[in-house]
PDB file of N, CA and C in Angstrom:
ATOM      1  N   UNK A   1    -226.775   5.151  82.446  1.00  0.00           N
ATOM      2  CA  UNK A   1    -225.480   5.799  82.359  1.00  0.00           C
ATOM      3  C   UNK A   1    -224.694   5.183  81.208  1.00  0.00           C
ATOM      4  N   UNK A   2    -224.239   6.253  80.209  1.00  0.00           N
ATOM      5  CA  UNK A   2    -223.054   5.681  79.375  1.00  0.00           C
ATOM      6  C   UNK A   2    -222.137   4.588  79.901  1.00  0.00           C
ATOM      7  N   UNK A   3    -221.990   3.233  79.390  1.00  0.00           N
ATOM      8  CA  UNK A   3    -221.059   2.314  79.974  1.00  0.00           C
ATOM      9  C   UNK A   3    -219.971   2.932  79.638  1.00  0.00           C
ATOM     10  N   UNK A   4    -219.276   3.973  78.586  1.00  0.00           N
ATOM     11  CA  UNK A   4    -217.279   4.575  78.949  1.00  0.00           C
ATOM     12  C   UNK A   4    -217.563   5.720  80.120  1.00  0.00           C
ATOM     13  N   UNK A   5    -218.877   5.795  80.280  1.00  0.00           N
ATOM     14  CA  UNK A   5    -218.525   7.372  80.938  1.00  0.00           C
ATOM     15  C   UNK A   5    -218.411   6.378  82.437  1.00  0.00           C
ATOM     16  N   UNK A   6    -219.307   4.800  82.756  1.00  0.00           N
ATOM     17  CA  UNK A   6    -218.979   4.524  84.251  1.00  0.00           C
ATOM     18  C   UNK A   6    -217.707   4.079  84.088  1.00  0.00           C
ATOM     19  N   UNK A   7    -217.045   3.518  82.862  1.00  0.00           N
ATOM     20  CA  UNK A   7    -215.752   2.800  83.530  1.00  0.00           C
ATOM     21  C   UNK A   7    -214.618   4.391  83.715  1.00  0.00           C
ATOM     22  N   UNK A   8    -215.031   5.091  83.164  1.00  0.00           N
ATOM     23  CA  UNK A   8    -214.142   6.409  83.252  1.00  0.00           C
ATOM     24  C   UNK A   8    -214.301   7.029  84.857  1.00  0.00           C
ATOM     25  N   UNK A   9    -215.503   7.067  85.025  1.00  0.00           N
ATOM     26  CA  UNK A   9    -215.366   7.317  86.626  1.00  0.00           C
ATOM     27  C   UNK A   9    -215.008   6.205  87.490  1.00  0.00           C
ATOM     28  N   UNK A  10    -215.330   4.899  87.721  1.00  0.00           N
ATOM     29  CA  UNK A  10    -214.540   4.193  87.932  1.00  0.00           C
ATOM     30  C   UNK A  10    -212.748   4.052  88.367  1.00  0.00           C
ATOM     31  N   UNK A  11    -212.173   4.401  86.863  1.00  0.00           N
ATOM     32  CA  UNK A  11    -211.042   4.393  86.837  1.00  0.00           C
ATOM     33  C   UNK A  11    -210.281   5.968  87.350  1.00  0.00           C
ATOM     34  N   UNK A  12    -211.589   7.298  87.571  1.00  0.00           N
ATOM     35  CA  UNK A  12    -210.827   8.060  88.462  1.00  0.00           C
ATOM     36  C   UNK A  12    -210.663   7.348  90.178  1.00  0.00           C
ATOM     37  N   UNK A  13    -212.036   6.838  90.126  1.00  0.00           N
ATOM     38  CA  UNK A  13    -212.318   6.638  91.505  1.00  0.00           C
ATOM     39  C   UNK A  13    -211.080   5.914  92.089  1.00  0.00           C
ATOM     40  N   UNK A  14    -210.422   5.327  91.136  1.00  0.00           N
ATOM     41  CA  UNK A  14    -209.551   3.819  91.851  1.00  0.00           C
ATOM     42  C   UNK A  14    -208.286   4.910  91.313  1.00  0.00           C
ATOM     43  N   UNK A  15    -207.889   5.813  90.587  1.00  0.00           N
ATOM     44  CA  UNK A  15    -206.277   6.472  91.021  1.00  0.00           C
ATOM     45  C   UNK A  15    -206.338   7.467  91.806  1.00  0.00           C
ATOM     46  N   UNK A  16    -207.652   8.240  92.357  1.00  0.00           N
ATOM     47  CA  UNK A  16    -207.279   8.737  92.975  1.00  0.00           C
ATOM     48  C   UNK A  16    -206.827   9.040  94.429  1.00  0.00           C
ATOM     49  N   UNK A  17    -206.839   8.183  95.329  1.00  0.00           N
ATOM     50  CA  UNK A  17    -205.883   8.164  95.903  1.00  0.00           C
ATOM     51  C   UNK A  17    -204.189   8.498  95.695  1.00  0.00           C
ATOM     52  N   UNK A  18    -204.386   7.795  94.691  1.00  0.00           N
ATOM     53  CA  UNK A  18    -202.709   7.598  94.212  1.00  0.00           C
ATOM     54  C   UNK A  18    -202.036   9.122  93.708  1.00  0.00           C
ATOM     55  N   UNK A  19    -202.855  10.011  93.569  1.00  0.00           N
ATOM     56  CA  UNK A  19    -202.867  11.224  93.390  1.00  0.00           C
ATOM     57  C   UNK A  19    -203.327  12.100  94.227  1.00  0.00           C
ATOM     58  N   UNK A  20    -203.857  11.708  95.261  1.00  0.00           N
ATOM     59  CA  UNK A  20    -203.735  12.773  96.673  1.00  0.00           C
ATOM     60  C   UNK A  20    -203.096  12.251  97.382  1.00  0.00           C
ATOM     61  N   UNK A  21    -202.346  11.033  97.507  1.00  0.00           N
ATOM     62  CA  UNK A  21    -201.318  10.387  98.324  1.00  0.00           C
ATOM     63  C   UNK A  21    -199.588  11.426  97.660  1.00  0.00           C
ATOM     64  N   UNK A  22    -199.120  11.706  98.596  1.00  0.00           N
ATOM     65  CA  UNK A  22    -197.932  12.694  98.289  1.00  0.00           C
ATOM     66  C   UNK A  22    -196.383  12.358  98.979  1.00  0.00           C
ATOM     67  N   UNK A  23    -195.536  12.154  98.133  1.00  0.00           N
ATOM     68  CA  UNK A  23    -194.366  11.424  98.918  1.00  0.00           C
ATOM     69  C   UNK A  23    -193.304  13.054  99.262  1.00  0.00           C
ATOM     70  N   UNK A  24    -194.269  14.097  98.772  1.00  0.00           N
ATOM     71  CA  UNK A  24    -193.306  15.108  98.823  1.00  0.00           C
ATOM     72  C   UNK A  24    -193.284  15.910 100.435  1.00  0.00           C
ATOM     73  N   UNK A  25    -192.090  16.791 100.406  1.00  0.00           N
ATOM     74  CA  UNK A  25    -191.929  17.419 101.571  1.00  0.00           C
ATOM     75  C   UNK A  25    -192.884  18.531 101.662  1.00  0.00           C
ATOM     76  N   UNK A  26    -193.480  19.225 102.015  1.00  0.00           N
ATOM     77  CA  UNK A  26    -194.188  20.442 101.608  1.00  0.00           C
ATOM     78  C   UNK A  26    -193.224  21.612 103.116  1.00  0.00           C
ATOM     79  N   UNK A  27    -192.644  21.919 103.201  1.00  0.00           N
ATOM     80  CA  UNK A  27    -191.840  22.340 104.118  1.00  0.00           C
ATOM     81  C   UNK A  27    -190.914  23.951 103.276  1.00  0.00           C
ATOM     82  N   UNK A  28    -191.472  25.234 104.269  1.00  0.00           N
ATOM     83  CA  UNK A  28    -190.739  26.427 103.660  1.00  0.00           C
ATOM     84  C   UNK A  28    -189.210  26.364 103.746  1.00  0.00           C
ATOM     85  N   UNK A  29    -188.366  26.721 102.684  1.00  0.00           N
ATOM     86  CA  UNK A  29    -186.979  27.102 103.190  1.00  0.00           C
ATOM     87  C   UNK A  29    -186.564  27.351 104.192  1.00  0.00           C
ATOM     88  N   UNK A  30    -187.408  28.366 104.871  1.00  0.00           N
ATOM     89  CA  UNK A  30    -186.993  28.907 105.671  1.00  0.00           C
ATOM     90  C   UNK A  30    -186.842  28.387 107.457  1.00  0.00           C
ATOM     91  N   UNK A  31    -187.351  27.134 106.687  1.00  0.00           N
ATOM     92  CA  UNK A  31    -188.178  26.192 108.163  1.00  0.00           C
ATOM     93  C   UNK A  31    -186.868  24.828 108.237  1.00  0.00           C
ATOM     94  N   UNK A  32    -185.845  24.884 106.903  1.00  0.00           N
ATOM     95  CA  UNK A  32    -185.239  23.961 106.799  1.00  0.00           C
ATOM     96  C   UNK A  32    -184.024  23.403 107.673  1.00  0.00           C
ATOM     97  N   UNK A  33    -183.411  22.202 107.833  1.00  0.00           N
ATOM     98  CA  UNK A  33    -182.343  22.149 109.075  1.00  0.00           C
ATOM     99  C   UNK A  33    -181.402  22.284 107.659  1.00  0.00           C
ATOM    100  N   UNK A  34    -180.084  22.564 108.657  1.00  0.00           N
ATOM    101  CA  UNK A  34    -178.683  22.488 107.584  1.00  0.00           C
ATOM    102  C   UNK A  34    -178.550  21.347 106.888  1.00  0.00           C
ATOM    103  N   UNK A  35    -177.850  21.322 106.145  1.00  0.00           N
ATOM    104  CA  UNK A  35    -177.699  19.681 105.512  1.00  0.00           C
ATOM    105  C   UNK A  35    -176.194  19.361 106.732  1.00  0.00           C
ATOM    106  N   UNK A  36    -175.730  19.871 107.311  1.00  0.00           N
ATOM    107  CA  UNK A  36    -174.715  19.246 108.428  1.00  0.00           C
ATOM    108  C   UNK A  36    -175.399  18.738 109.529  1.00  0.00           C
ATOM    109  N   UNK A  37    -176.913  19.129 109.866  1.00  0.00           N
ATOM    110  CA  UNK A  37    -177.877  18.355 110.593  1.00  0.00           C
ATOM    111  C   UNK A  37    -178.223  17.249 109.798  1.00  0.00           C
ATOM    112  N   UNK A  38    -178.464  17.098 108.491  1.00  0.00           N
ATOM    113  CA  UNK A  38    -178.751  15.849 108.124  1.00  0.00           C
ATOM    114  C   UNK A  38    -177.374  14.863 108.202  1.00  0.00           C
ATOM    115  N   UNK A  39    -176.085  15.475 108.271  1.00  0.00           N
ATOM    116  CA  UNK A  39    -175.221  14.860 108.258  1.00  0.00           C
ATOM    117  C   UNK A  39    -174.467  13.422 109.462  1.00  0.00           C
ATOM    118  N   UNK A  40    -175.065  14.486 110.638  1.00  0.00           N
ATOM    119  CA  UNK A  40    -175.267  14.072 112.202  1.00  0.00           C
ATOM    120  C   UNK A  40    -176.512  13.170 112.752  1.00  0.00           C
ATOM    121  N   UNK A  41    -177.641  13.274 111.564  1.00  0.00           N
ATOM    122  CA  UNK A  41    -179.021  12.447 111.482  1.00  0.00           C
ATOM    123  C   UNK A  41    -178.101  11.088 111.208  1.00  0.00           C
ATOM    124  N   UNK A  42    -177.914  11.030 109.669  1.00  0.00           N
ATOM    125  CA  UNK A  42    -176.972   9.736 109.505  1.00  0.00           C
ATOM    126  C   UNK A  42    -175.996   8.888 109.911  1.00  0.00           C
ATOM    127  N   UNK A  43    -174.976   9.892 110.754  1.00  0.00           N
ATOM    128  CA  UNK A  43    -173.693   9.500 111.805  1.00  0.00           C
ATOM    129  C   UNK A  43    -174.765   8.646 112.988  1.00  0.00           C
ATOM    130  N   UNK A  44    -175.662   9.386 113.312  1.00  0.00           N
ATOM    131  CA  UNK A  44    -176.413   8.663 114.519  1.00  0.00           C
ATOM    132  C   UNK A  44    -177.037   7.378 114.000  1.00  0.00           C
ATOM    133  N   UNK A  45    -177.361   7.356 113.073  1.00  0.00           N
ATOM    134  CA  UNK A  45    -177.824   5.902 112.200  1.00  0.00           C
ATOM    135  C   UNK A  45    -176.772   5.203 111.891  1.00  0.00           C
ATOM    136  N   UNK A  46    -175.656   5.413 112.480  1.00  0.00           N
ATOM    137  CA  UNK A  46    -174.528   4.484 111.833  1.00  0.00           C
ATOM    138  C   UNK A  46    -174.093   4.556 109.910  1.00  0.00           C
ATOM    139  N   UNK A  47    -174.830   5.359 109.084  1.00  0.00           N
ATOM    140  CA  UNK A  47    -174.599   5.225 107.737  1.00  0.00           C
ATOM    141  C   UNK A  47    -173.473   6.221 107.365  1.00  0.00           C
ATOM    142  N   UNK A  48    -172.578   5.528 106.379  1.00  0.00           N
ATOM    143  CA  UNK A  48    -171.746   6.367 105.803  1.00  0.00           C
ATOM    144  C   UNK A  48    -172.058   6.877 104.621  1.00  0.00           C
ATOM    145  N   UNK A  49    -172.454   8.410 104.336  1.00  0.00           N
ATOM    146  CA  UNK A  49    -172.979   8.939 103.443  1.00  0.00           C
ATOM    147  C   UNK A  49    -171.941   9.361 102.507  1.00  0.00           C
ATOM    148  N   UNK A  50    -172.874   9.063 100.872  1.00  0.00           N
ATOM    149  CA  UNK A  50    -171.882   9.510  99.645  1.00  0.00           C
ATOM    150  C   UNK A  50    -172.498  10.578  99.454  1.00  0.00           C
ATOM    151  N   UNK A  51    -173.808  11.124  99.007  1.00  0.00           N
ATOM    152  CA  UNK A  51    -174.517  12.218  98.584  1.00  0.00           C
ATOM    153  C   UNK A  51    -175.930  12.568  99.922  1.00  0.00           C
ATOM    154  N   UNK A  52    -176.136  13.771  99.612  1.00  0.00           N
ATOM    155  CA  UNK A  52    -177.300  14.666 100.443  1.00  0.00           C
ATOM    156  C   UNK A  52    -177.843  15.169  98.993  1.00  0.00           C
ATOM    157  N   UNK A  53    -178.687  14.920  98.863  1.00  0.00           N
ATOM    158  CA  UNK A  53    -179.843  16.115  97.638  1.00  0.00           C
ATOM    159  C   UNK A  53    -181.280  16.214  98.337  1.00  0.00           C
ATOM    160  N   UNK A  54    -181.667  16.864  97.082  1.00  0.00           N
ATOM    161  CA  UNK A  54    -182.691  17.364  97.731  1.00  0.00           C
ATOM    162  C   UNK A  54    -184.134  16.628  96.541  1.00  0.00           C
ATOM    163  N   UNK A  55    -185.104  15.915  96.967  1.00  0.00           N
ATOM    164  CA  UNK A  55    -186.045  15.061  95.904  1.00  0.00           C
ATOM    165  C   UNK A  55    -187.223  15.219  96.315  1.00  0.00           C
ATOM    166  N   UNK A  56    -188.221  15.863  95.964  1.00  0.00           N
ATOM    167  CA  UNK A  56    -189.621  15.984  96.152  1.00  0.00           C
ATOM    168  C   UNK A  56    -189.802  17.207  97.296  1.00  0.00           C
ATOM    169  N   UNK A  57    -188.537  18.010  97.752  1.00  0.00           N
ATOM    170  CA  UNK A  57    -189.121  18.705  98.349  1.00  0.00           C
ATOM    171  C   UNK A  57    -188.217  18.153  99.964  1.00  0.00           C
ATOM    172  N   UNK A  58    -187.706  17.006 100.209  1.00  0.00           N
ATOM    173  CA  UNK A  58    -187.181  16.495 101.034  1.00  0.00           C
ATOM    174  C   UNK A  58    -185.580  16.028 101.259  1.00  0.00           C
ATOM    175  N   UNK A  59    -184.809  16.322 101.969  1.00  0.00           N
ATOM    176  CA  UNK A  59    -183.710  15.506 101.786  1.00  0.00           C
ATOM    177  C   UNK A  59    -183.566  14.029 101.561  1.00  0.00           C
ATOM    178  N   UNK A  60    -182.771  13.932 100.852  1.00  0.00           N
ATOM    179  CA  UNK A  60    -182.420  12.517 100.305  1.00  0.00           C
ATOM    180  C   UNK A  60    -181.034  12.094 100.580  1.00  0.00           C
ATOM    181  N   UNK A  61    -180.732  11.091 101.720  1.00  0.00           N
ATOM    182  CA  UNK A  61    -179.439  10.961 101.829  1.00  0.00           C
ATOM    183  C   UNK A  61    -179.199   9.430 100.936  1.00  0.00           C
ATOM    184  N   UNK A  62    -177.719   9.322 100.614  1.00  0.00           N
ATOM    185  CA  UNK A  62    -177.256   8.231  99.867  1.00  0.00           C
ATOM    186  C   UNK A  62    -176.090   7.712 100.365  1.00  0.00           C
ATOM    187  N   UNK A  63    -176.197   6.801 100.331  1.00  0.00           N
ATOM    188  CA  UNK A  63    -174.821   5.976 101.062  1.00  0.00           C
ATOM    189  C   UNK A  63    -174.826   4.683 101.588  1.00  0.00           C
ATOM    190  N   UNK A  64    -174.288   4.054 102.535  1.00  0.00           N
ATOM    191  CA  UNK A  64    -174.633   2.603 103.060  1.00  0.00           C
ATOM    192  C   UNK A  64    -174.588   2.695 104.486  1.00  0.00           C
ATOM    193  N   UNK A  65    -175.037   1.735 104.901  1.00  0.00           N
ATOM    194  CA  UNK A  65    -175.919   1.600 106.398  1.00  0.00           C
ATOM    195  C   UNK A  65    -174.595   0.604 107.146  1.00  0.00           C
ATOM    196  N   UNK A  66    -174.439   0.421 108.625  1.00  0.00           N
ATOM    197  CA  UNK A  66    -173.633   0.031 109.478  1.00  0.00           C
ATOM    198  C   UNK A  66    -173.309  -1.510 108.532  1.00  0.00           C
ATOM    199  N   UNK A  67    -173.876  -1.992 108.372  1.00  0.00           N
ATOM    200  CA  UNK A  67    -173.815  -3.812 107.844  1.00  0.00           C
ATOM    201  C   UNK A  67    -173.284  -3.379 106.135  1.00  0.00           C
ATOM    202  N   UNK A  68    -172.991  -2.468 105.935  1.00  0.00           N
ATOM    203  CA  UNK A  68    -172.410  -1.986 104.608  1.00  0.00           C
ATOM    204  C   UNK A  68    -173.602  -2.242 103.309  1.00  0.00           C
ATOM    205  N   UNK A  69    -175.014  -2.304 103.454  1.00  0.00           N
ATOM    206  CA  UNK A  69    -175.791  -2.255 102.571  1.00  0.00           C
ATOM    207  C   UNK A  69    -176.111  -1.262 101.922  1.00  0.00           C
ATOM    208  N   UNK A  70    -176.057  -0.864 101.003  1.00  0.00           N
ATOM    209  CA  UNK A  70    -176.290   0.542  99.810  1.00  0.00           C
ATOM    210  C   UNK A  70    -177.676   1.304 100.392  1.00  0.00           C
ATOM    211  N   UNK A  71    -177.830   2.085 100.820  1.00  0.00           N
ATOM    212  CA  UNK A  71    -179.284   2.669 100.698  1.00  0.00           C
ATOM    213  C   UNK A  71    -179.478   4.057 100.513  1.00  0.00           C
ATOM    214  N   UNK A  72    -180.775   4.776 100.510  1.00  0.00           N
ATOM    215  CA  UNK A  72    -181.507   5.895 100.338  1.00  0.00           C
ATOM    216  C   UNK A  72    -182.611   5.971 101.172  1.00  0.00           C
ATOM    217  N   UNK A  73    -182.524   7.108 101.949  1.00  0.00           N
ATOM    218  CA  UNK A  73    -183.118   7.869 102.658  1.00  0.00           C
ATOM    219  C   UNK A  73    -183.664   8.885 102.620  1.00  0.00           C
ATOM    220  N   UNK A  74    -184.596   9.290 102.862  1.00  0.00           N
ATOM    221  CA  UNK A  74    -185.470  10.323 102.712  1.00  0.00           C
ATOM    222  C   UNK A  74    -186.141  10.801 104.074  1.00  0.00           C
ATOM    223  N   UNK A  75    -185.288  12.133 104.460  1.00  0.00           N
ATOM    224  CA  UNK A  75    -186.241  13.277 105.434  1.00  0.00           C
ATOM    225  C   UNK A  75    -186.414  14.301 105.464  1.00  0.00           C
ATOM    226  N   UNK A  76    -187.393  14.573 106.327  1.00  0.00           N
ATOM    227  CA  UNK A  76    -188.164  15.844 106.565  1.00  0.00           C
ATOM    228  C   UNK A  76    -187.551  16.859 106.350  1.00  0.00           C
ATOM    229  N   UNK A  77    -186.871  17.884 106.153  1.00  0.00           N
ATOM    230  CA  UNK A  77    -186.003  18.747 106.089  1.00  0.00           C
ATOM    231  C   UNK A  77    -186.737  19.512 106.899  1.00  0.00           C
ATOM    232  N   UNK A  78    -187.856  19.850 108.007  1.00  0.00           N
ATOM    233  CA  UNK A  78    -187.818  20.986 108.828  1.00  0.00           C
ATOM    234  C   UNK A  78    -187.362  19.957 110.039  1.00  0.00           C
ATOM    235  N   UNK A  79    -187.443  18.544 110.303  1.00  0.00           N
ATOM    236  CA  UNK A  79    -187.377  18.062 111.679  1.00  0.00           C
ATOM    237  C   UNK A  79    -186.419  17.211 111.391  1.00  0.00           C
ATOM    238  N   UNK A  80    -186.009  16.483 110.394  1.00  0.00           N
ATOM    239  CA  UNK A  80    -185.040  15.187 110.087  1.00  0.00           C
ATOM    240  C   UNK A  80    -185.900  13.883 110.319  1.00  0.00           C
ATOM    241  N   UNK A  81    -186.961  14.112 110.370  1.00  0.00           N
ATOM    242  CA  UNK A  81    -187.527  12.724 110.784  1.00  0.00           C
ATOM    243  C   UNK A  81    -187.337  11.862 109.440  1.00  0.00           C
ATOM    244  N   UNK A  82    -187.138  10.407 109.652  1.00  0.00           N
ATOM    245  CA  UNK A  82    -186.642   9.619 108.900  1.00  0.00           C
ATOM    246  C   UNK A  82    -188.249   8.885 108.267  1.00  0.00           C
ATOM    247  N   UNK A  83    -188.560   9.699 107.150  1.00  0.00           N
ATOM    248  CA  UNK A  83    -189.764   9.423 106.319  1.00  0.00           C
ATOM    249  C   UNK A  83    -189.606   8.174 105.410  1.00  0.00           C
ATOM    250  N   UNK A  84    -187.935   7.843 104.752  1.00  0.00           N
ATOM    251  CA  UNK A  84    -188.422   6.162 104.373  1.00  0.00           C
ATOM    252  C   UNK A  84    -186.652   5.576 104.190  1.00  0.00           C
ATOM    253  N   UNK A  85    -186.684   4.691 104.043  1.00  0.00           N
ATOM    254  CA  UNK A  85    -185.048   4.180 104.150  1.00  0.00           C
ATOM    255  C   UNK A  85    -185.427   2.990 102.792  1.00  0.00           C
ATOM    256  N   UNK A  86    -184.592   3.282 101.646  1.00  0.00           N
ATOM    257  CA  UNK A  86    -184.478   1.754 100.859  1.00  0.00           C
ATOM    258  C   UNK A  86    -183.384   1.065 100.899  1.00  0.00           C
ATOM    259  N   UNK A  87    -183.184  -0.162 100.699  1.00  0.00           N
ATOM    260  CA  UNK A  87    -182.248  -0.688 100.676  1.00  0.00           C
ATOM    261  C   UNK A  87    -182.150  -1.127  99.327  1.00  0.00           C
ATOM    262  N   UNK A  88    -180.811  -0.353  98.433  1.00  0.00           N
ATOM    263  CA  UNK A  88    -180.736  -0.773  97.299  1.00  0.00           C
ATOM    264  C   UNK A  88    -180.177  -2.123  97.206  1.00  0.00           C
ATOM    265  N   UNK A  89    -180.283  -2.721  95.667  1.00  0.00           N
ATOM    266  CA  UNK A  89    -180.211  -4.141  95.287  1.00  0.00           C
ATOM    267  C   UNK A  89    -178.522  -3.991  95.644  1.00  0.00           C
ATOM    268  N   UNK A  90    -178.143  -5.184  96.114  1.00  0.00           N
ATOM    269  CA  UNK A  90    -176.947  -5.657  96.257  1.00  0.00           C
ATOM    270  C   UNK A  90    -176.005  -5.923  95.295  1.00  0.00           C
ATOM    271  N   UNK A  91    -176.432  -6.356  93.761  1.00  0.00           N
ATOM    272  CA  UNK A  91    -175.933  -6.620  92.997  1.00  0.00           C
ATOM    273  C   UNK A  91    -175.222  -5.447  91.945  1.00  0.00           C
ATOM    274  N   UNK A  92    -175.513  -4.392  92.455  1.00  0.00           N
ATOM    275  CA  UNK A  92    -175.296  -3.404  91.504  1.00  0.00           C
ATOM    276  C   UNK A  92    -173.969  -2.825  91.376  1.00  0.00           C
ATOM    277  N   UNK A  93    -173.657  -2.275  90.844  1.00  0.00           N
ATOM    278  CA  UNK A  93    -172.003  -1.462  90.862  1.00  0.00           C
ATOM    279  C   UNK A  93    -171.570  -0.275  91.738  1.00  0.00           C
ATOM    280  N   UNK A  94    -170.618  -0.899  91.952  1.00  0.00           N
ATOM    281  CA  UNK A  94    -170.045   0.150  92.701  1.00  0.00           C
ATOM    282  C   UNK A  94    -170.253   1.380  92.276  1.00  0.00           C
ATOM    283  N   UNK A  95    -169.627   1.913  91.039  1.00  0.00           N
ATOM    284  CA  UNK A  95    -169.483   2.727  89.839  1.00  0.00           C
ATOM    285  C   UNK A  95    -170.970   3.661  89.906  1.00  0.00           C
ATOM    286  N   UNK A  96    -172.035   2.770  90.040  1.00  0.00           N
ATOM    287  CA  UNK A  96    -173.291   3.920  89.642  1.00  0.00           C
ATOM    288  C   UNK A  96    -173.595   4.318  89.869  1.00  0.00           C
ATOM    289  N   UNK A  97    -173.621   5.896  89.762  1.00  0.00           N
ATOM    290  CA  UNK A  97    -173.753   7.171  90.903  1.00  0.00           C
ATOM    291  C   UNK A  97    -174.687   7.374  90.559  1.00  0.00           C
ATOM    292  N   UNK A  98    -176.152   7.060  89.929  1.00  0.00           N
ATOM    293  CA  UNK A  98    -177.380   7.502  89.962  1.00  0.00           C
ATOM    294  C   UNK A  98    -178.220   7.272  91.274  1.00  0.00           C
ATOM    295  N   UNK A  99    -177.649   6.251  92.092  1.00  0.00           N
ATOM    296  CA  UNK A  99    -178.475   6.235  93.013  1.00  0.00           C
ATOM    297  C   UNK A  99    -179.836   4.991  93.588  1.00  0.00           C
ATOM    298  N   UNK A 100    -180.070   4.981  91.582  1.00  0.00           N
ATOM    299  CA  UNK A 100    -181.622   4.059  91.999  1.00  0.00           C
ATOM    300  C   UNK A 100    -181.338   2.559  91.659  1.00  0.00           C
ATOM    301  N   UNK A 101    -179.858   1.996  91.711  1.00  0.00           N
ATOM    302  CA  UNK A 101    -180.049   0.514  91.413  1.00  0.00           C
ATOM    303  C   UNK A 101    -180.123   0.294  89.710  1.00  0.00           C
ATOM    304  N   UNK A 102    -181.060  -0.911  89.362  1.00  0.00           N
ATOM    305  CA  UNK A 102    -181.198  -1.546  87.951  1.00  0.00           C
ATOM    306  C   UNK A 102    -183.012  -0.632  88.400  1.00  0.00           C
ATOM    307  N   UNK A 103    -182.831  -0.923  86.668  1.00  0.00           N
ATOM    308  CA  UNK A 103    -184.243  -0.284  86.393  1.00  0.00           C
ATOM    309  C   UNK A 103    -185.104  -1.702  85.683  1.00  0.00           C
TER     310      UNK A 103
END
């Protein structure tokens, strides 16, 4: 076997996962809850939300959590199930409405 053609399969073999692994929602419109259900998702989590969007297909809530830590959330938009919670860096500004912290 060509030694570029094994490290080339190789190097599919080892991303692909990383490319059938999917952080997105796959969920019809029509299947979706209100965003005032996601609103009542978060009230029940104790978080006070700044923004609701919508990222990969999923809701994305933004805001900070009961202990006043910055975070982002991400759910299901047909059930609300709570698919991942970050806790952004602490150090960051008030001011930065992008959402994702330092890069």
């Amino acid at each position: 076997m060509n030694k570029g053609l094994l490290i080339f399969a190789l190097a599919v073999v080892a991303l692909a996962p990383k490319a059938w692994a999917s952080d997105d929602c796959a969920v019809p419109m029509t299947d979706w809850q209100p965003r005032s259900a996601v609103a009542a998702v978060a009230k029940a989590q104790g978080w006070t939300l700044r923004r609701i969007r919508i990222d990969d297909g999923c809701y994305e809530v933004i805001g900070r959590d009961a202990k006043g830590r910055a975070i982002e959330a991400k759910l299901n938009p047909g059930t609300l199930q709570i698919l991942e919670v970050e806790f952004e860096d602490q150090g960051r500004e008030d001011g930065d409405d992008n959402g994702k912290g330092h890069d």
